[in-house]
Protein backbone atom coordinates (compact mmCIF):
# COMPACT_ATOMS: atom_id res chain seq x y z
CA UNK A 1 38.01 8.55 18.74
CA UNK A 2 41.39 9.17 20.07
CA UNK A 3 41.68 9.48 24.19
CA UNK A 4 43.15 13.18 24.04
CA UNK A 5 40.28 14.27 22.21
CA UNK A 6 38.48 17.47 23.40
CA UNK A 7 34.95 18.32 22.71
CA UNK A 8 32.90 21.10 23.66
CA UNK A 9 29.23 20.52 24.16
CA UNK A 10 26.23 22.96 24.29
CA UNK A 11 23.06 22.39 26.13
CA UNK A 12 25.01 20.08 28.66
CA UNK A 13 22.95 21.01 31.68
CA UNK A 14 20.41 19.02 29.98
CA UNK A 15 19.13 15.59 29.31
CA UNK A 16 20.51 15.26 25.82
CA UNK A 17 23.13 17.50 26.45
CA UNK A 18 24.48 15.38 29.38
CA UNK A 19 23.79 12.24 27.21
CA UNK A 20 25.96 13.54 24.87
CA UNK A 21 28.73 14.48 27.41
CA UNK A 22 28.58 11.50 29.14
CA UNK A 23 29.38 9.55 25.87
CA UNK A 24 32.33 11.40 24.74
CA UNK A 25 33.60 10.87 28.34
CA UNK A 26 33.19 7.11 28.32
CA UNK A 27 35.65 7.28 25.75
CA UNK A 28 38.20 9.08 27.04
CA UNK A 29 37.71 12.93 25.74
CA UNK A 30 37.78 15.92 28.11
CA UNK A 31 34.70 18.30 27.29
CA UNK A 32 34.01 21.48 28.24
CA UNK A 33 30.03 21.65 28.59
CA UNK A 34 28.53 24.70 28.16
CA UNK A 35 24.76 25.80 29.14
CA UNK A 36 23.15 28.79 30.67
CA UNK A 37 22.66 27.02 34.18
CA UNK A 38 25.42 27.65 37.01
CA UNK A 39 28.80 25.71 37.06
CA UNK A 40 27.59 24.07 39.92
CA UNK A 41 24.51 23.03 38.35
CA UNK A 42 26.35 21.39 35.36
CA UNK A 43 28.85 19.15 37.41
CA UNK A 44 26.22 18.39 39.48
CA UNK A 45 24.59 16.17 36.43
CA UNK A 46 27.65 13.56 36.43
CA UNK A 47 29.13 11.29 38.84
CA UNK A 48 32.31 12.47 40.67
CA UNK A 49 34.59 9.67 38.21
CA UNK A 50 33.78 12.18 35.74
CA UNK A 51 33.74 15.68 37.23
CA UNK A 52 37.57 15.61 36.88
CA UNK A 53 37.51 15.49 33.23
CA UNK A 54 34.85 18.40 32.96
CA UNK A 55 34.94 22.16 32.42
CA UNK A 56 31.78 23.40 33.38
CA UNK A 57 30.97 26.76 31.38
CA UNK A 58 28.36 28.93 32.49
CA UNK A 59 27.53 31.62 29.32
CA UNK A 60 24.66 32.87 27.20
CA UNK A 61 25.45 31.69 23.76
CA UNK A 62 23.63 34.64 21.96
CA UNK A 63 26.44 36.72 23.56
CA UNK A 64 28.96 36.47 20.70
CA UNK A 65 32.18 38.05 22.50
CA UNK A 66 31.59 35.45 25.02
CA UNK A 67 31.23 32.60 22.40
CA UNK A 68 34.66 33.82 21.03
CA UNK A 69 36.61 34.01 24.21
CA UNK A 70 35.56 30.87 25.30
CA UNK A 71 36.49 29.11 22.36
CA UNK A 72 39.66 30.94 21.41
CA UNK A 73 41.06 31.30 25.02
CA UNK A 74 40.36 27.51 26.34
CA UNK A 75 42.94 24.09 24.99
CA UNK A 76 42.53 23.33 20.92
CA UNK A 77 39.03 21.86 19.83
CA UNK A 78 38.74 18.72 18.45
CA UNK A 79 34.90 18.78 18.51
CA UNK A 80 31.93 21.19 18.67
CA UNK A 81 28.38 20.07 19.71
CA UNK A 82 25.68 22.95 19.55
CA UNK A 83 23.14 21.12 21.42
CA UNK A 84 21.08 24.26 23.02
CA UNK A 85 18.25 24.99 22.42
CA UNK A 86 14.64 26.30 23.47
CA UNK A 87 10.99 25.28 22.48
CA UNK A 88 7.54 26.16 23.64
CA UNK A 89 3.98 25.75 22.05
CA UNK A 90 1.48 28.14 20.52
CA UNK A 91 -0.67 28.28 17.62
CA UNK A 92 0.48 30.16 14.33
CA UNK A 93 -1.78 33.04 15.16
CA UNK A 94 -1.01 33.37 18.80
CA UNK A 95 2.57 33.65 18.30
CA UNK A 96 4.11 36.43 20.18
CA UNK A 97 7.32 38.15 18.36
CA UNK A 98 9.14 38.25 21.36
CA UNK A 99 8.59 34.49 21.73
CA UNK A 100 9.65 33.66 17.93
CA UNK A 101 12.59 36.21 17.94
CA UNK A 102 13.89 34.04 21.29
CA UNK A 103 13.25 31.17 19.80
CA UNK A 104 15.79 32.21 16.64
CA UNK A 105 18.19 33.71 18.83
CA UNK A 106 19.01 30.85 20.82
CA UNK A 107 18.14 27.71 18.04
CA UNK A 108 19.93 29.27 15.25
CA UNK A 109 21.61 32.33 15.79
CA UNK A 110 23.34 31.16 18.48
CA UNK A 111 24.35 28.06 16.56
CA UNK A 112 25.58 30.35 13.60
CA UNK A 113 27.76 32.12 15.86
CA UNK A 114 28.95 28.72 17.50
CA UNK A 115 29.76 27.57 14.59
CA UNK A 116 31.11 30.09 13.06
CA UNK A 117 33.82 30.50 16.00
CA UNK A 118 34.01 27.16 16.09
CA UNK A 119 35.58 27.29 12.07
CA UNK A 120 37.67 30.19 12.65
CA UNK A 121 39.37 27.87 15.50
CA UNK A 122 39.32 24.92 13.66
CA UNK A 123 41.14 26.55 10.56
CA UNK A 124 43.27 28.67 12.95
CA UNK A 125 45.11 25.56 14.22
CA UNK A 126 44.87 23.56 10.92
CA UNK A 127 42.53 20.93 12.70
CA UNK A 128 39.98 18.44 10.73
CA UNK A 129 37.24 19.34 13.20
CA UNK A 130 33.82 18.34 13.78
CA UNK A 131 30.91 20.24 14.03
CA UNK A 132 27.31 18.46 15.27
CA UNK A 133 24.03 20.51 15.56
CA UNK A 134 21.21 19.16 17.26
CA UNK A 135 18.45 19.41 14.81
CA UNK A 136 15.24 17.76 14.96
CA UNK A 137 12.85 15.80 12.83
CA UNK A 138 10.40 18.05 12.38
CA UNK A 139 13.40 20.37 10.81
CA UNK A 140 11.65 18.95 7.44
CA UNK A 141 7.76 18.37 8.26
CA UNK A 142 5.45 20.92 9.92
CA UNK A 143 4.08 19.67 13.17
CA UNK A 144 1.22 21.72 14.92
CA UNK A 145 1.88 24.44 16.95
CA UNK A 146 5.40 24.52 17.29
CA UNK A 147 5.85 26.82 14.41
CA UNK A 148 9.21 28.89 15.58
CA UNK A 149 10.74 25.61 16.66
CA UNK A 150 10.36 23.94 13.41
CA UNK A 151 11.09 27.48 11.60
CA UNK A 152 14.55 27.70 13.41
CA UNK A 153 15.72 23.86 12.61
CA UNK A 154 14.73 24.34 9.65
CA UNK A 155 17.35 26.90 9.00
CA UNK A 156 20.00 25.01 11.46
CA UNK A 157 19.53 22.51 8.44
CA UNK A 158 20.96 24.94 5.88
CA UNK A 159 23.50 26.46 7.61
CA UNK A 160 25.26 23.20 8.31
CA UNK A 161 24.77 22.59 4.89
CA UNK A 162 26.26 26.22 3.69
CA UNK A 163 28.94 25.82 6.08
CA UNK A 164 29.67 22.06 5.15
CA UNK A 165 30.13 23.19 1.32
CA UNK A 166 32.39 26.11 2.60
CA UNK A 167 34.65 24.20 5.45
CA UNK A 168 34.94 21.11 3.12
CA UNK A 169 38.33 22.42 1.95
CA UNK A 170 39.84 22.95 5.37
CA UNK A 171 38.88 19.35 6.22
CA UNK A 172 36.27 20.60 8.47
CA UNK A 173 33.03 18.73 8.83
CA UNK A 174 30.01 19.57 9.33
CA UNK A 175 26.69 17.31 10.12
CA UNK A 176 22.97 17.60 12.11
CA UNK A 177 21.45 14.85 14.46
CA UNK A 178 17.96 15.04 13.69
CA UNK A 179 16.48 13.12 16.62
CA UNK A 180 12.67 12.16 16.69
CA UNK A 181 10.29 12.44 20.20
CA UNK A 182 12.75 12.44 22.64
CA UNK A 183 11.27 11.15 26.34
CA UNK A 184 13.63 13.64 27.92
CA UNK A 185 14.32 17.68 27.18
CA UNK A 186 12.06 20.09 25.54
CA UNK A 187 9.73 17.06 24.25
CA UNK A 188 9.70 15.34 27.62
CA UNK A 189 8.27 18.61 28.72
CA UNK A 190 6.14 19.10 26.59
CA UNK A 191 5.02 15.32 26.66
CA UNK A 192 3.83 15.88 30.56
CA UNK A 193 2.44 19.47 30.50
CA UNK A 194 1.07 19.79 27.14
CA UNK A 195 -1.76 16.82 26.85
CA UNK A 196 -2.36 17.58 23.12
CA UNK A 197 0.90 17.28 22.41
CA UNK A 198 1.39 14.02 24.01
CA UNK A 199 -1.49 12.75 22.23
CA UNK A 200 -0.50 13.56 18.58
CA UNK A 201 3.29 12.39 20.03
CA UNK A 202 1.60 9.14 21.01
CA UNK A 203 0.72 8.10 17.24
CA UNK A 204 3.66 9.07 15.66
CA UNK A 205 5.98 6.61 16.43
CA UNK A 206 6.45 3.51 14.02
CA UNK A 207 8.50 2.00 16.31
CA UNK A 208 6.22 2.71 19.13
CA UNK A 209 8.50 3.93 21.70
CA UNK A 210 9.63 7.40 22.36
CA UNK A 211 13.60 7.94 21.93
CA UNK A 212 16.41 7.95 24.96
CA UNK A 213 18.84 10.72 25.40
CA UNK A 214 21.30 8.10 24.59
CA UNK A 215 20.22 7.08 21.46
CA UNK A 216 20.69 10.64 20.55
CA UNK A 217 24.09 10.88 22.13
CA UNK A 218 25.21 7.84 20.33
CA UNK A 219 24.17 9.46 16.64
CA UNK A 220 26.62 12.39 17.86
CA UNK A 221 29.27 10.25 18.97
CA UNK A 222 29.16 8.14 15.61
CA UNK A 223 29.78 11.93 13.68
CA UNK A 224 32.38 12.63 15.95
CA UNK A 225 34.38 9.26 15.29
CA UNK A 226 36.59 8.15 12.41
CA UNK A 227 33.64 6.38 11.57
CA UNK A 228 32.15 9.71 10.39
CA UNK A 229 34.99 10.64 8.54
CA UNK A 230 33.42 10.63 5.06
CA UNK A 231 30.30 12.00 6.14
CA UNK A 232 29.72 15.96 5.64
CA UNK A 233 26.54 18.38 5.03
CA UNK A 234 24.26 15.08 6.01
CA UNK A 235 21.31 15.41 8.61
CA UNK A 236 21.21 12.39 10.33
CA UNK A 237 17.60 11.73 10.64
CA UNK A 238 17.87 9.46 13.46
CA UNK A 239 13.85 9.87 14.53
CA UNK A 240 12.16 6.32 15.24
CA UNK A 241 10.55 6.59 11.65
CA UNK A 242 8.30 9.52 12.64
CA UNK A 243 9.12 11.05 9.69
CA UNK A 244 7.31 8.14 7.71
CA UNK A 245 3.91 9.44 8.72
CA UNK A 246 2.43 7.00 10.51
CA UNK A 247 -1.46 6.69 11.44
CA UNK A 248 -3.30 5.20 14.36
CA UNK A 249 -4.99 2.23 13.70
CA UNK A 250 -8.43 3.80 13.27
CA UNK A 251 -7.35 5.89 10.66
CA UNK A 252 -5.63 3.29 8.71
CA UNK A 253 -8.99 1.10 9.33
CA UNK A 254 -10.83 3.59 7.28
CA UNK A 255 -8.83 4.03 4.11
């Protein structure tokens, strides 16, 4: 990753979101880090060596004029992260609409018109850009109870994938990190108020440990680089081997 690069991150008043920042800075890029939360709140996540090389963004990314003046007013893109994003738990039959719509507004829709701007910009000024959506592991299996979370990265999934087939021939690419329990964000949340939750979490986790913000941020960083060059429409799963199904040892005990 060249030193002049310029990313903009989503989400960046946040664990992973900061992560991911953080790691784009260490290597030279100015971001602009965008999340909901005040200006002051975002700066206030990173040390004062950083700051400099930071334009904090307060805007609601479901507001689509705002996504588009942001993007389109600001220095040429390099990078776009769509990191934002919203979870909650409730039982298929206890969902409330107004809690599902949200949940699609901000973890796809918002994404779709993200990304969407994002293109427009990238073809605009002829650049080879990157796009990275945060995605998660259960994107691809059904976990309990968080039925509009795994609903709307499920269809983050295929609309990287649609736009990866469609931005191919501009060079653009177009990837999702699909990180596993992450100790930190909307699982780390869940993981100390939701004690069901952090029980099922528990025995998940081949490796046995829950993942870092970092280790997400460094999946991102990887897409970002010329090491990701050849690598479009992919999701990264990236997830500890939770995906593999694993079984406490009681279970297993009684096959």
């Amino acid at each position: 990753m060249v030193q002049s690069q310029h990313v903009l991150v989503t989400g960046a008043g946040g664990d992973i979101g900061t992560a991911i920042v953080e790691e784009f800075l260490n290597d030279g890029a100015t971001v602009t880090a965008v999340d909901i939360k005040s200006e002051g709140e975002i700066l206030s996540r990173y040390s004062k060596a950083h700051q400099s090389k930071i334009r904090p963004v307060c805007l609601d990314l479901c507001d689509r004029d705002a996504v588009n003046d942001l993007i389109h007013s600001g220095a040429p893109l390099d990078a776009v992260v769509g990191n934002a994003g919203v979870g909650g738990t409730s039982p298929f039959v206890d969902i409330d609409v107004a809690f599902w719509q949200r949940t699609l507004d901000v973890n796809l829709t918002a994404n779709f018109n993200l990304g969407q701007v994002a293109a427009k910009h990238f073809i605009k000024n002829k650049t080879a850009g990157r796009i990275v959506f945060t995605g998660s592991w259960v994107g691809s299996v059904p976990w309990p109870e968080i039925t509009a979370y795994t609903v709307s990265k499920a269809g983050l999934e295929m609309l990287a994938k649609q736009m990866a087939r469609e931005l191919a021939v501009h060079g653009v690419r177009v990837n999702v990190v699909a990180p596993g329990i992450v100790r930190a964000g909307l699982a780390g949340e869940l993981l100390k108020t939701d004690p069901v939750y952090a029980k099922r979490a528990g025995r998940v986790v081949p490796l046995g440990e829950f993942q870092t913000p970092k280790q997400v941020a460094d999946v991102v960083k990887f897409l970002c680089s010329p090491a990701g060059e050849y690598i479009t429409g992919t999701v990264l799963l990236a997830d500890g081997g939770c995906s593999l199904f694993q079984f406490d040892s009681a279970l297993d005990a009684n096959k």
